[in-house]
PDB file of N, CA and C in Angstrom:
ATOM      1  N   UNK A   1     127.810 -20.890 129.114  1.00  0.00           N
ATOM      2  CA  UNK A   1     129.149 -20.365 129.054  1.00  0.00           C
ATOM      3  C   UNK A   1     129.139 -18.844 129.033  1.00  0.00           C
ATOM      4  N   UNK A   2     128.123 -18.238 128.333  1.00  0.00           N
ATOM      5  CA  UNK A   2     127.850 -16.559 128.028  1.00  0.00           C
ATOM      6  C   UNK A   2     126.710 -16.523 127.472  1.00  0.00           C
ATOM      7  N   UNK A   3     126.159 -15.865 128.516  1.00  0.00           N
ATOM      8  CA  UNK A   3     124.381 -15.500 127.895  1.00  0.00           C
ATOM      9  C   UNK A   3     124.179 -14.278 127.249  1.00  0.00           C
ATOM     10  N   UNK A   4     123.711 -14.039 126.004  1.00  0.00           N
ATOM     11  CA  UNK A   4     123.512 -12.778 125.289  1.00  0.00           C
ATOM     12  C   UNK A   4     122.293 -12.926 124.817  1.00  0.00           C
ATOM     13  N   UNK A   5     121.183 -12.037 124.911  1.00  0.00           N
ATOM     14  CA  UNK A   5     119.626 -12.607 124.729  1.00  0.00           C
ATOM     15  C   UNK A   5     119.154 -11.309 124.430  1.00  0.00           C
ATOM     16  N   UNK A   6     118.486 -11.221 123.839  1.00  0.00           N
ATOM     17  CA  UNK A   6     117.878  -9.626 123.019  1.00  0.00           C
ATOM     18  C   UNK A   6     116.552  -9.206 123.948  1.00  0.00           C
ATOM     19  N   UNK A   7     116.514  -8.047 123.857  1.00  0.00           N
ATOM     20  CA  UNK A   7     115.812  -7.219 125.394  1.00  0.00           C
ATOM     21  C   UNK A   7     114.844  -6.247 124.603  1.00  0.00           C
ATOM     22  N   UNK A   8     115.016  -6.261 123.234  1.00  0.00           N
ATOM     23  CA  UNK A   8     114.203  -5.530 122.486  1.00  0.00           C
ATOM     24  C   UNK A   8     114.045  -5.663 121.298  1.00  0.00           C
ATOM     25  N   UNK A   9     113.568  -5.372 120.096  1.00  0.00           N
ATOM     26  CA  UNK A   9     112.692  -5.775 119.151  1.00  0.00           C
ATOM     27  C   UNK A   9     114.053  -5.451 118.090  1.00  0.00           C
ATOM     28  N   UNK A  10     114.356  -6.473 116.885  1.00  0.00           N
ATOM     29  CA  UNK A  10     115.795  -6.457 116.666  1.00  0.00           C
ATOM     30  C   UNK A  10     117.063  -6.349 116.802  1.00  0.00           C
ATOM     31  N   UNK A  11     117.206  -7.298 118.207  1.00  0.00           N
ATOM     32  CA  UNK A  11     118.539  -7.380 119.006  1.00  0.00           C
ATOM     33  C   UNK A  11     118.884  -5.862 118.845  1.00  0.00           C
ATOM     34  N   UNK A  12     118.087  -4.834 118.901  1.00  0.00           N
ATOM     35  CA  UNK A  12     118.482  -3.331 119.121  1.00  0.00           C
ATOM     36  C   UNK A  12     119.169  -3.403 120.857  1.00  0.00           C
ATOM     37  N   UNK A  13     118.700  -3.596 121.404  1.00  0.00           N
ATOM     38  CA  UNK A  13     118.816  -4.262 122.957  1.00  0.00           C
ATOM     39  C   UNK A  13     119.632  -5.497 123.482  1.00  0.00           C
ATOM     40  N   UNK A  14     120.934  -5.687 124.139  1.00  0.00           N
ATOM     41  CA  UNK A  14     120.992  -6.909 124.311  1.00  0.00           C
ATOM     42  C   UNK A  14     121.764  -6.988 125.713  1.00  0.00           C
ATOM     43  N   UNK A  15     121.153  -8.162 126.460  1.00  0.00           N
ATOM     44  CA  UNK A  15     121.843  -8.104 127.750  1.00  0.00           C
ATOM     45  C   UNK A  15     123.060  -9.117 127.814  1.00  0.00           C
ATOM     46  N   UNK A  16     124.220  -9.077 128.417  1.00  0.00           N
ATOM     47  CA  UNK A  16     124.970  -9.731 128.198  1.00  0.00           C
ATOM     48  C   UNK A  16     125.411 -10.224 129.891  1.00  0.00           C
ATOM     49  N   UNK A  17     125.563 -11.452 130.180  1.00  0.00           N
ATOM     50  CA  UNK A  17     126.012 -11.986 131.196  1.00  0.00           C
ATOM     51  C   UNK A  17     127.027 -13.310 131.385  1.00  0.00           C
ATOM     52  N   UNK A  18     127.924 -12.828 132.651  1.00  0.00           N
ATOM     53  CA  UNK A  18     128.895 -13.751 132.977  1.00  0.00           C
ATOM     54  C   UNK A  18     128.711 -15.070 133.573  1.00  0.00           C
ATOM     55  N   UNK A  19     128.604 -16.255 132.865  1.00  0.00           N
ATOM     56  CA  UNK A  19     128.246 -17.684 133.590  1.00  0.00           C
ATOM     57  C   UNK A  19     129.640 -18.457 133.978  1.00  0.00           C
ATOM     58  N   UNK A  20     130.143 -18.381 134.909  1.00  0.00           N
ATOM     59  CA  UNK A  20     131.055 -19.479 135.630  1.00  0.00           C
ATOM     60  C   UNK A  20     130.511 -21.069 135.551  1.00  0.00           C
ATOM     61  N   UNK A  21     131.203 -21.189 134.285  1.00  0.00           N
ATOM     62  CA  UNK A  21     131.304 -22.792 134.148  1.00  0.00           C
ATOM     63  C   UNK A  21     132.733 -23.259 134.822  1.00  0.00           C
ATOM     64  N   UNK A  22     133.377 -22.925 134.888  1.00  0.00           N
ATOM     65  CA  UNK A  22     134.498 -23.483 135.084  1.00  0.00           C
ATOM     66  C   UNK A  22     136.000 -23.623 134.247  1.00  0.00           C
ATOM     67  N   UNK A  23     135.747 -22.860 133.024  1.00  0.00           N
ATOM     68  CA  UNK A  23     136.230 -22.735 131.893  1.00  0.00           C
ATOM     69  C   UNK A  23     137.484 -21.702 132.190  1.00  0.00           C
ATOM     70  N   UNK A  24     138.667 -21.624 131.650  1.00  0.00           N
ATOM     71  CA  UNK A  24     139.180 -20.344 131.864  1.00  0.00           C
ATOM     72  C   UNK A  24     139.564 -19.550 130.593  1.00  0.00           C
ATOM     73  N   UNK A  25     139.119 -20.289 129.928  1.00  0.00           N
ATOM     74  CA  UNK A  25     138.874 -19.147 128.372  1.00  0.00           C
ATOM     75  C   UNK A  25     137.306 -19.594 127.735  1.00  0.00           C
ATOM     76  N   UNK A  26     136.742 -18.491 126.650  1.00  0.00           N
ATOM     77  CA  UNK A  26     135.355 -19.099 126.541  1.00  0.00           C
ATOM     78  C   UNK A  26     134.845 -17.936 125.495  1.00  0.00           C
ATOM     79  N   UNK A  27     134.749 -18.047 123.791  1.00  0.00           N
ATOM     80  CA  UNK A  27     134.494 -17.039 123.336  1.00  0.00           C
ATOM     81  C   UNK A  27     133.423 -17.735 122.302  1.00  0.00           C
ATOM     82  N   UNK A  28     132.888 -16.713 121.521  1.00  0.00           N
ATOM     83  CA  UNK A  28     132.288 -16.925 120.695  1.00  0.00           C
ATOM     84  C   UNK A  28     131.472 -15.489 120.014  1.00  0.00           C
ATOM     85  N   UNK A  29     130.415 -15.999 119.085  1.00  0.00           N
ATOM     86  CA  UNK A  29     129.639 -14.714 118.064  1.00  0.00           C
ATOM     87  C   UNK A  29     128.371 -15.287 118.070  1.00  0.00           C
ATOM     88  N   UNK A  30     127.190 -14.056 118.073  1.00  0.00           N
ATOM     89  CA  UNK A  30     125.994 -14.021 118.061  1.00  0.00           C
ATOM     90  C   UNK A  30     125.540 -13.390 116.595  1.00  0.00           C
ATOM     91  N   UNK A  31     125.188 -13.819 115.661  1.00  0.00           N
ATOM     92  CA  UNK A  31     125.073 -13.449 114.472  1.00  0.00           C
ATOM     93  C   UNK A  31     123.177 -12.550 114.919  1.00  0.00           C
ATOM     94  N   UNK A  32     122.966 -11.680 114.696  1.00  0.00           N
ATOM     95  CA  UNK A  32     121.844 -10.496 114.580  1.00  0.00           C
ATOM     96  C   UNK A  32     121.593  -9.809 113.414  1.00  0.00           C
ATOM     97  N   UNK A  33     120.042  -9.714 113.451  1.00  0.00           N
ATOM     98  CA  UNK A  33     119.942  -8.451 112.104  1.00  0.00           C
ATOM     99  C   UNK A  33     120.847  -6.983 112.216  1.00  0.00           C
ATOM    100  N   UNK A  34     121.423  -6.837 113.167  1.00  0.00           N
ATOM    101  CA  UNK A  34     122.419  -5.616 113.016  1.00  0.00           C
ATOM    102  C   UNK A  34     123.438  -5.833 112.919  1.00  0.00           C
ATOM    103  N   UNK A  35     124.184  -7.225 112.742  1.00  0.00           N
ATOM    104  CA  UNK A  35     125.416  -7.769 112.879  1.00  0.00           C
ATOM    105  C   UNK A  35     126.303  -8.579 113.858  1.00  0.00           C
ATOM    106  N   UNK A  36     127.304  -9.077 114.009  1.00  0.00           N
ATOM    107  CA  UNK A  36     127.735 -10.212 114.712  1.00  0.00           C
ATOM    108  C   UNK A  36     128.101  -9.618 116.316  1.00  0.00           C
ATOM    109  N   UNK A  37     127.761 -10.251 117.247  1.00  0.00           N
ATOM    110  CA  UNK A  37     127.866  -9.802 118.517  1.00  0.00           C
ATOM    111  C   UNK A  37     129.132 -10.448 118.677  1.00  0.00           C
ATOM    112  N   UNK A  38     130.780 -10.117 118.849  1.00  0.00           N
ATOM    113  CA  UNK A  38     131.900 -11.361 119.365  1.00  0.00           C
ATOM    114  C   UNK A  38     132.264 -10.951 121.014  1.00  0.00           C
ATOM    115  N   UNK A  39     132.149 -11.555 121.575  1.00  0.00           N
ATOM    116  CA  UNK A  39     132.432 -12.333 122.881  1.00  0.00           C
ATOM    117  C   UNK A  39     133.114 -12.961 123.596  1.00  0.00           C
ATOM    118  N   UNK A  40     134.309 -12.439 124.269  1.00  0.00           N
ATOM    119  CA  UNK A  40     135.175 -13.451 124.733  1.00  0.00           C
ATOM    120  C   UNK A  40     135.497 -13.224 126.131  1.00  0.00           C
ATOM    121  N   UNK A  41     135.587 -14.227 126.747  1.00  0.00           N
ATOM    122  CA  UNK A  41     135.948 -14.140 128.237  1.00  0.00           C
ATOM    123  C   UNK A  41     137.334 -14.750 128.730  1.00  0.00           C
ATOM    124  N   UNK A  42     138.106 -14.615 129.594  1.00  0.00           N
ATOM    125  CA  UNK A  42     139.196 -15.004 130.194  1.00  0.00           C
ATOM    126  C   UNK A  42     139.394 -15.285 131.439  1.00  0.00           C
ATOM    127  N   UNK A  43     139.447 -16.093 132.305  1.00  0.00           N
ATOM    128  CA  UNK A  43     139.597 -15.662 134.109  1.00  0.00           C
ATOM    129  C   UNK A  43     141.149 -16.029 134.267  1.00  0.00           C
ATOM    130  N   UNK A  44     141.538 -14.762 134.628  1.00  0.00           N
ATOM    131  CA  UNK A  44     142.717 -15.449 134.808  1.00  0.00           C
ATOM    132  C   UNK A  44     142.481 -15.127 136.637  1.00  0.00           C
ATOM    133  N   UNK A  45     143.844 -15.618 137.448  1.00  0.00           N
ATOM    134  CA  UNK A  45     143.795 -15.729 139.088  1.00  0.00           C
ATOM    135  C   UNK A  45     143.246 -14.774 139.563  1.00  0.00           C
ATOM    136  N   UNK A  46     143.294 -13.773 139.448  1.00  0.00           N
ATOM    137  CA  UNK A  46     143.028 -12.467 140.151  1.00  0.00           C
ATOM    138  C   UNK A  46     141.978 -11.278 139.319  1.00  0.00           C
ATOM    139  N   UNK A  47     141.289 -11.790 138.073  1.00  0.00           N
ATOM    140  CA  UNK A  47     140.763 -11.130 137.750  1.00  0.00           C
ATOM    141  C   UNK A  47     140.074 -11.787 136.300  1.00  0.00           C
ATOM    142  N   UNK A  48     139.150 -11.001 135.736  1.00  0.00           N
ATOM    143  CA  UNK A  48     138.129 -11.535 134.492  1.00  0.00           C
ATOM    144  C   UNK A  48     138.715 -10.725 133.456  1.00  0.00           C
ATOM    145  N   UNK A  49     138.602 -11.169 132.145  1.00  0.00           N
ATOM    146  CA  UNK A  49     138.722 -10.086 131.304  1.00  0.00           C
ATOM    147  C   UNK A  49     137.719 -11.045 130.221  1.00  0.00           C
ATOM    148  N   UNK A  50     137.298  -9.546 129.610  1.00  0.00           N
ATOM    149  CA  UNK A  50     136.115  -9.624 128.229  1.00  0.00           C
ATOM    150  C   UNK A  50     136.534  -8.586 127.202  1.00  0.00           C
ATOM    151  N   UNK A  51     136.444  -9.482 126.255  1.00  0.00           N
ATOM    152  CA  UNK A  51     136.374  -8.764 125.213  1.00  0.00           C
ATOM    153  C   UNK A  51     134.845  -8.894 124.248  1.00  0.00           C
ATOM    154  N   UNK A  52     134.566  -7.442 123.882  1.00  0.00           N
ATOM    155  CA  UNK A  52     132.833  -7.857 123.329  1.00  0.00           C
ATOM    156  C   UNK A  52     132.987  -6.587 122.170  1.00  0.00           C
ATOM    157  N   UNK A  53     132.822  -7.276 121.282  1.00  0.00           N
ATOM    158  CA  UNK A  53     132.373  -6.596 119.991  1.00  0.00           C
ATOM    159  C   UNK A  53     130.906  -5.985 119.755  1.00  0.00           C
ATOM    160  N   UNK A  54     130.308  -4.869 119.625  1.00  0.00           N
ATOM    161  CA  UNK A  54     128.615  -4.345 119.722  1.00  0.00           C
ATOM    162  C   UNK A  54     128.594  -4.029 118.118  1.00  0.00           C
ATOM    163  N   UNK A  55     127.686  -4.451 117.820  1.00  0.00           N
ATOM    164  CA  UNK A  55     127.674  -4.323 116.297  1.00  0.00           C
ATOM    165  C   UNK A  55     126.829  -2.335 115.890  1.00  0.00           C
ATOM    166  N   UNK A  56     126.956  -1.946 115.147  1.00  0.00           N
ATOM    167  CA  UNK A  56     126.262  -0.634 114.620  1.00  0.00           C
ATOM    168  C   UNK A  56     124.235  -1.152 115.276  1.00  0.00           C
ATOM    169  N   UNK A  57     123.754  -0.325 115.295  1.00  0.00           N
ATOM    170  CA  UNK A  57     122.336  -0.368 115.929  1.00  0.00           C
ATOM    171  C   UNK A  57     122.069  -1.241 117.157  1.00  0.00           C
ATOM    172  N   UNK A  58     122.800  -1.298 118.010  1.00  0.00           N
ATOM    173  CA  UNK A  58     122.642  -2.494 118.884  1.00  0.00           C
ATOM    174  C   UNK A  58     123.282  -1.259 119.980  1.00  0.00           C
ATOM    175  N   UNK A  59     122.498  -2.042 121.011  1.00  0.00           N
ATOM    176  CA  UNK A  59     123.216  -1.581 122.748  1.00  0.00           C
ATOM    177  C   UNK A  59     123.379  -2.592 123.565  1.00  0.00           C
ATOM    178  N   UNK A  60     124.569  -3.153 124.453  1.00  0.00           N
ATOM    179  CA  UNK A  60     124.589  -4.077 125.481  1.00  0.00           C
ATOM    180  C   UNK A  60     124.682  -3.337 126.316  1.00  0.00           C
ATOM    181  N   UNK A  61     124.324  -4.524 126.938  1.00  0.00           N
ATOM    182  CA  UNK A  61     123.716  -3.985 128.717  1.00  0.00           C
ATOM    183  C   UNK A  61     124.882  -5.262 129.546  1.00  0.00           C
ATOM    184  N   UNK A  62     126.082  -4.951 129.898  1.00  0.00           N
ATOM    185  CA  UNK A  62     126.955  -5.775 130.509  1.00  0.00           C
ATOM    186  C   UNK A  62     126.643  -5.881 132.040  1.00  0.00           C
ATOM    187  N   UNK A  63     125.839  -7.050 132.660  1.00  0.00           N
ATOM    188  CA  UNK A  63     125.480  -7.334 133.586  1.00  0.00           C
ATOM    189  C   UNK A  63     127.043  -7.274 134.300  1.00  0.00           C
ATOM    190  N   UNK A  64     126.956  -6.529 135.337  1.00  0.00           N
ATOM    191  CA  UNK A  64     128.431  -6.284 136.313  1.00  0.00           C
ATOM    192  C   UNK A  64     128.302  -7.451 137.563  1.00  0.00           C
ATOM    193  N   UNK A  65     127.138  -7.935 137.847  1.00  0.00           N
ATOM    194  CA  UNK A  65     127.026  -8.620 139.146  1.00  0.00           C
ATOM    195  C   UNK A  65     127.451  -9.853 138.484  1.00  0.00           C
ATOM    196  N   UNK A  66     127.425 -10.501 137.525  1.00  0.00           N
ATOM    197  CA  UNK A  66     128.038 -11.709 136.913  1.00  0.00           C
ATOM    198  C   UNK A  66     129.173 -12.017 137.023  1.00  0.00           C
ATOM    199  N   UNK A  67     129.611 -10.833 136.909  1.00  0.00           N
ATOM    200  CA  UNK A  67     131.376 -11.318 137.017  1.00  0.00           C
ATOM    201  C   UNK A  67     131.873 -11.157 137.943  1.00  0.00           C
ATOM    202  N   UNK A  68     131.044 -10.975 139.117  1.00  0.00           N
ATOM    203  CA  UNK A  68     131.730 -11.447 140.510  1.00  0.00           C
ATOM    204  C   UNK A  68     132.846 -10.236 140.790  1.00  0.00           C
ATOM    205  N   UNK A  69     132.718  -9.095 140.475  1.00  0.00           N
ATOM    206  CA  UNK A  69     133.180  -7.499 140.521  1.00  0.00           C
ATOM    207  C   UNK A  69     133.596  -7.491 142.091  1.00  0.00           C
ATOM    208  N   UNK A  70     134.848  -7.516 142.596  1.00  0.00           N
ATOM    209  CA  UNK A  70     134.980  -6.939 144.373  1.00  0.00           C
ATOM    210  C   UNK A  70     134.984  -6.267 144.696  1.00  0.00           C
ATOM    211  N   UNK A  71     135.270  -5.309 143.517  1.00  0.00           N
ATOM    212  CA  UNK A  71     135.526  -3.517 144.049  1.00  0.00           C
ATOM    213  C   UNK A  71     134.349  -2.757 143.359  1.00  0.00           C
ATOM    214  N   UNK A  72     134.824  -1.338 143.366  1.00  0.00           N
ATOM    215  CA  UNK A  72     133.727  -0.668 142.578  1.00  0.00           C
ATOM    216  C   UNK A  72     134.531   0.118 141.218  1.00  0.00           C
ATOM    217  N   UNK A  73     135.608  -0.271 141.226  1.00  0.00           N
ATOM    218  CA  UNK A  73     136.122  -0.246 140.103  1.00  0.00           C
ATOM    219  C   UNK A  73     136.673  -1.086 139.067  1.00  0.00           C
ATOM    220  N   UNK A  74     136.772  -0.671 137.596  1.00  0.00           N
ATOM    221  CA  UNK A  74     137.261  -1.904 137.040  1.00  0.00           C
ATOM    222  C   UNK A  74     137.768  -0.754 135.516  1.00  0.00           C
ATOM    223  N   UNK A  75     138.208  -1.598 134.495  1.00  0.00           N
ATOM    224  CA  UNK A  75     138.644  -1.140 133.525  1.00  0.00           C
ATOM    225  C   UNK A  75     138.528  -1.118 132.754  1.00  0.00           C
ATOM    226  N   UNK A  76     137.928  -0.628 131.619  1.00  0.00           N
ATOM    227  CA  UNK A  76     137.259  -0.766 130.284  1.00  0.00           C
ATOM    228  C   UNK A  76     138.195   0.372 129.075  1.00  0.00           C
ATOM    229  N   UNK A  77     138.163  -0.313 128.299  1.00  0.00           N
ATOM    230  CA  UNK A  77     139.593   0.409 127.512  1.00  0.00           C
ATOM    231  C   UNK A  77     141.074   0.535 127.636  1.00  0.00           C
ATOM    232  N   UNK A  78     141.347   0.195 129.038  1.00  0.00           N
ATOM    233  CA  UNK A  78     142.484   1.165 129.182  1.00  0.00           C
ATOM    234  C   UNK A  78     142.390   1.907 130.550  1.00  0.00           C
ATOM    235  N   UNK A  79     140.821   2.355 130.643  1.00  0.00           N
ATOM    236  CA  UNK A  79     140.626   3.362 131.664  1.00  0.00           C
ATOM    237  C   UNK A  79     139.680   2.915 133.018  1.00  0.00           C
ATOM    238  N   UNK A  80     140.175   3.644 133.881  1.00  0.00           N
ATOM    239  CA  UNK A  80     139.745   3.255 135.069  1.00  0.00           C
ATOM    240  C   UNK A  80     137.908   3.878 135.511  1.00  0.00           C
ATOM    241  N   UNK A  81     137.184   2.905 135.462  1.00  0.00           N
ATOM    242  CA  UNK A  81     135.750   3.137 135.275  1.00  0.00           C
ATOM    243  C   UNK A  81     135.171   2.475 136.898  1.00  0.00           C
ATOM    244  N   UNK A  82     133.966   3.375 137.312  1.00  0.00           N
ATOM    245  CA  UNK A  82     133.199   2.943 138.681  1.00  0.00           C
ATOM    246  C   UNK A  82     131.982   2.443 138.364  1.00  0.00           C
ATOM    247  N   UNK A  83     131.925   1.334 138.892  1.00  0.00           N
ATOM    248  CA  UNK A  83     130.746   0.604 138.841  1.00  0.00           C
ATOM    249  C   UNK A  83     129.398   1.348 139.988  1.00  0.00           C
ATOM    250  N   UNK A  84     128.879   2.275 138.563  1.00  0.00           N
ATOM    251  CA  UNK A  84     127.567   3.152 139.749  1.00  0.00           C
ATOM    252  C   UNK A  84     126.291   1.969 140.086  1.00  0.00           C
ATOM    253  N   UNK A  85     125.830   1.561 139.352  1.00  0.00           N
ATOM    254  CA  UNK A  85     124.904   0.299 139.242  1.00  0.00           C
ATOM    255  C   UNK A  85     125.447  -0.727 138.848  1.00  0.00           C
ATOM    256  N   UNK A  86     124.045  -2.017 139.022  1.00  0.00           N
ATOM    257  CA  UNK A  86     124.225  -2.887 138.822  1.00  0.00           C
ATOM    258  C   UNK A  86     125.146  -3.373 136.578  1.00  0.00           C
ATOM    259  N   UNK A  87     124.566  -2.814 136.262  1.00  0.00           N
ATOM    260  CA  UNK A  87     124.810  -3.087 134.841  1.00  0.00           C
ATOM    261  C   UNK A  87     125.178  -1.564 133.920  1.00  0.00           C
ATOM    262  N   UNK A  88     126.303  -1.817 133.070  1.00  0.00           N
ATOM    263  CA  UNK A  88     126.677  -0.418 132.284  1.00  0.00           C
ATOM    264  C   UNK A  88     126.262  -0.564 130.745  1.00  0.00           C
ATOM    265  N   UNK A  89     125.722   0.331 130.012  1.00  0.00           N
ATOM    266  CA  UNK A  89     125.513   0.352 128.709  1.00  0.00           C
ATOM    267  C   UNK A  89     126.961   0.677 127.502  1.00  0.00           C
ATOM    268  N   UNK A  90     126.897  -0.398 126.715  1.00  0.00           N
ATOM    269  CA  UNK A  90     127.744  -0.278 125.947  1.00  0.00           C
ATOM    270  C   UNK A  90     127.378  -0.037 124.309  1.00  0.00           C
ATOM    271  N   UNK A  91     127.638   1.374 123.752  1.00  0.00           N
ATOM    272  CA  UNK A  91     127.313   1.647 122.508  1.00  0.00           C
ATOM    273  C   UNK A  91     127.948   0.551 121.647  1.00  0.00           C
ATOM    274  N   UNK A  92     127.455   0.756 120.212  1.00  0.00           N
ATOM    275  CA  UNK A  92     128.342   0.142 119.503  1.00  0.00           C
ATOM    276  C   UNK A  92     129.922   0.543 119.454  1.00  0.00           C
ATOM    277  N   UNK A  93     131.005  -0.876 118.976  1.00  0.00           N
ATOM    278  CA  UNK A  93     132.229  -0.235 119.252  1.00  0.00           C
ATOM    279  C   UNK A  93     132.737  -1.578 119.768  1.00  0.00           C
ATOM    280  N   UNK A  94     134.227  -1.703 120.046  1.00  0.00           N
ATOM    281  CA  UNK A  94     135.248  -2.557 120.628  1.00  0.00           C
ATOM    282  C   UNK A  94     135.938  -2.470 121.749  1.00  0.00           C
ATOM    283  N   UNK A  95     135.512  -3.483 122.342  1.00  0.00           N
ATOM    284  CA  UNK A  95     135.544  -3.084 124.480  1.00  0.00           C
ATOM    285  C   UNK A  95     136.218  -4.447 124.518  1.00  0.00           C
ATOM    286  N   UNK A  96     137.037  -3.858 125.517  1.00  0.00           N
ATOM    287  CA  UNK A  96     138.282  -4.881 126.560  1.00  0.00           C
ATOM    288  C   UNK A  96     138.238  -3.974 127.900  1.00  0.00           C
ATOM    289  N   UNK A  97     137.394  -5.341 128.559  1.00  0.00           N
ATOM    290  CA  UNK A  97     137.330  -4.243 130.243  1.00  0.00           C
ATOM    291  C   UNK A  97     138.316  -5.804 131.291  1.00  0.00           C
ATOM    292  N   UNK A  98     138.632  -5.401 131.836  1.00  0.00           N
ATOM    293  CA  UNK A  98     139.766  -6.685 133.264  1.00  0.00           C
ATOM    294  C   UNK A  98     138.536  -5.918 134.470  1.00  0.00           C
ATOM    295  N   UNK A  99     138.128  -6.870 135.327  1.00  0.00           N
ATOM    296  CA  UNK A  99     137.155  -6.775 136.420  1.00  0.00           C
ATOM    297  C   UNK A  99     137.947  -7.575 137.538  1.00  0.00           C
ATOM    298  N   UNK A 100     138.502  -6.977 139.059  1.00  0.00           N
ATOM    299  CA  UNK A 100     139.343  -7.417 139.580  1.00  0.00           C
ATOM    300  C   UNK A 100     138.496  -8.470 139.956  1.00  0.00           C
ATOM    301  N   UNK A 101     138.551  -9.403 140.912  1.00  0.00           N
ATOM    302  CA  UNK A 101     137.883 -10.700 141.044  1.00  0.00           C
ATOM    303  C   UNK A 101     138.698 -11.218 142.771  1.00  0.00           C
ATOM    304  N   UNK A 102     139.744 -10.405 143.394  1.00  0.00           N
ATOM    305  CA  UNK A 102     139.714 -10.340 144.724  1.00  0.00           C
ATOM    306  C   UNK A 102     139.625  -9.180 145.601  1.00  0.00           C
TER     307      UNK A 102
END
């Protein structure tokens, strides 16, 4: 449903990726020695949205090719962000990004 898997030595590191089950809502929490990872996904018709909680000492790595991205832009916060690579780093902190999806 959502893969989150640690990339370095106390979930300091964590990669996070979009799995199309078929679901159109799909959330959950990754409990870590730095604290709870929360996770939520949405598809609605025309686009994805996530919401992901990064706990203090931790970095995600939000795999962009997962979510099936059409453009090279998308939205994280509020604000209009370009997808330079494949995957963007997310400090700790509270993220709501919409990824268009036609």
């Amino acid at each position: 449903l959502f893969r989150s898997w640690p990339t370095a030595p106390g979930m300091s590191l964590v990669d996070i990726r979009y799995c199309d089950c078929g679901l159109k809502k799909v959330s959950g929490a990754v409990p870590t020695p730095r604290g709870v990872i929360e996770l939520a996904w949405e598809r609605r018709p025309n686009a994805l949205r996530l919401h992901l909680v990064v706990p203090d000492g931790t970095i995600a790595v939000l795999d962009l090719n997962s979510v099936g991205l059409k453009a090279d832009k998308f939205r994280l916060n509020g604000k209009v962000c370009s997808a330079i690579g494949p995957s963007i780093e997310l400090s700790p902190g509270d993220y709501r990004a919409q990824f268009s999806t036609v």
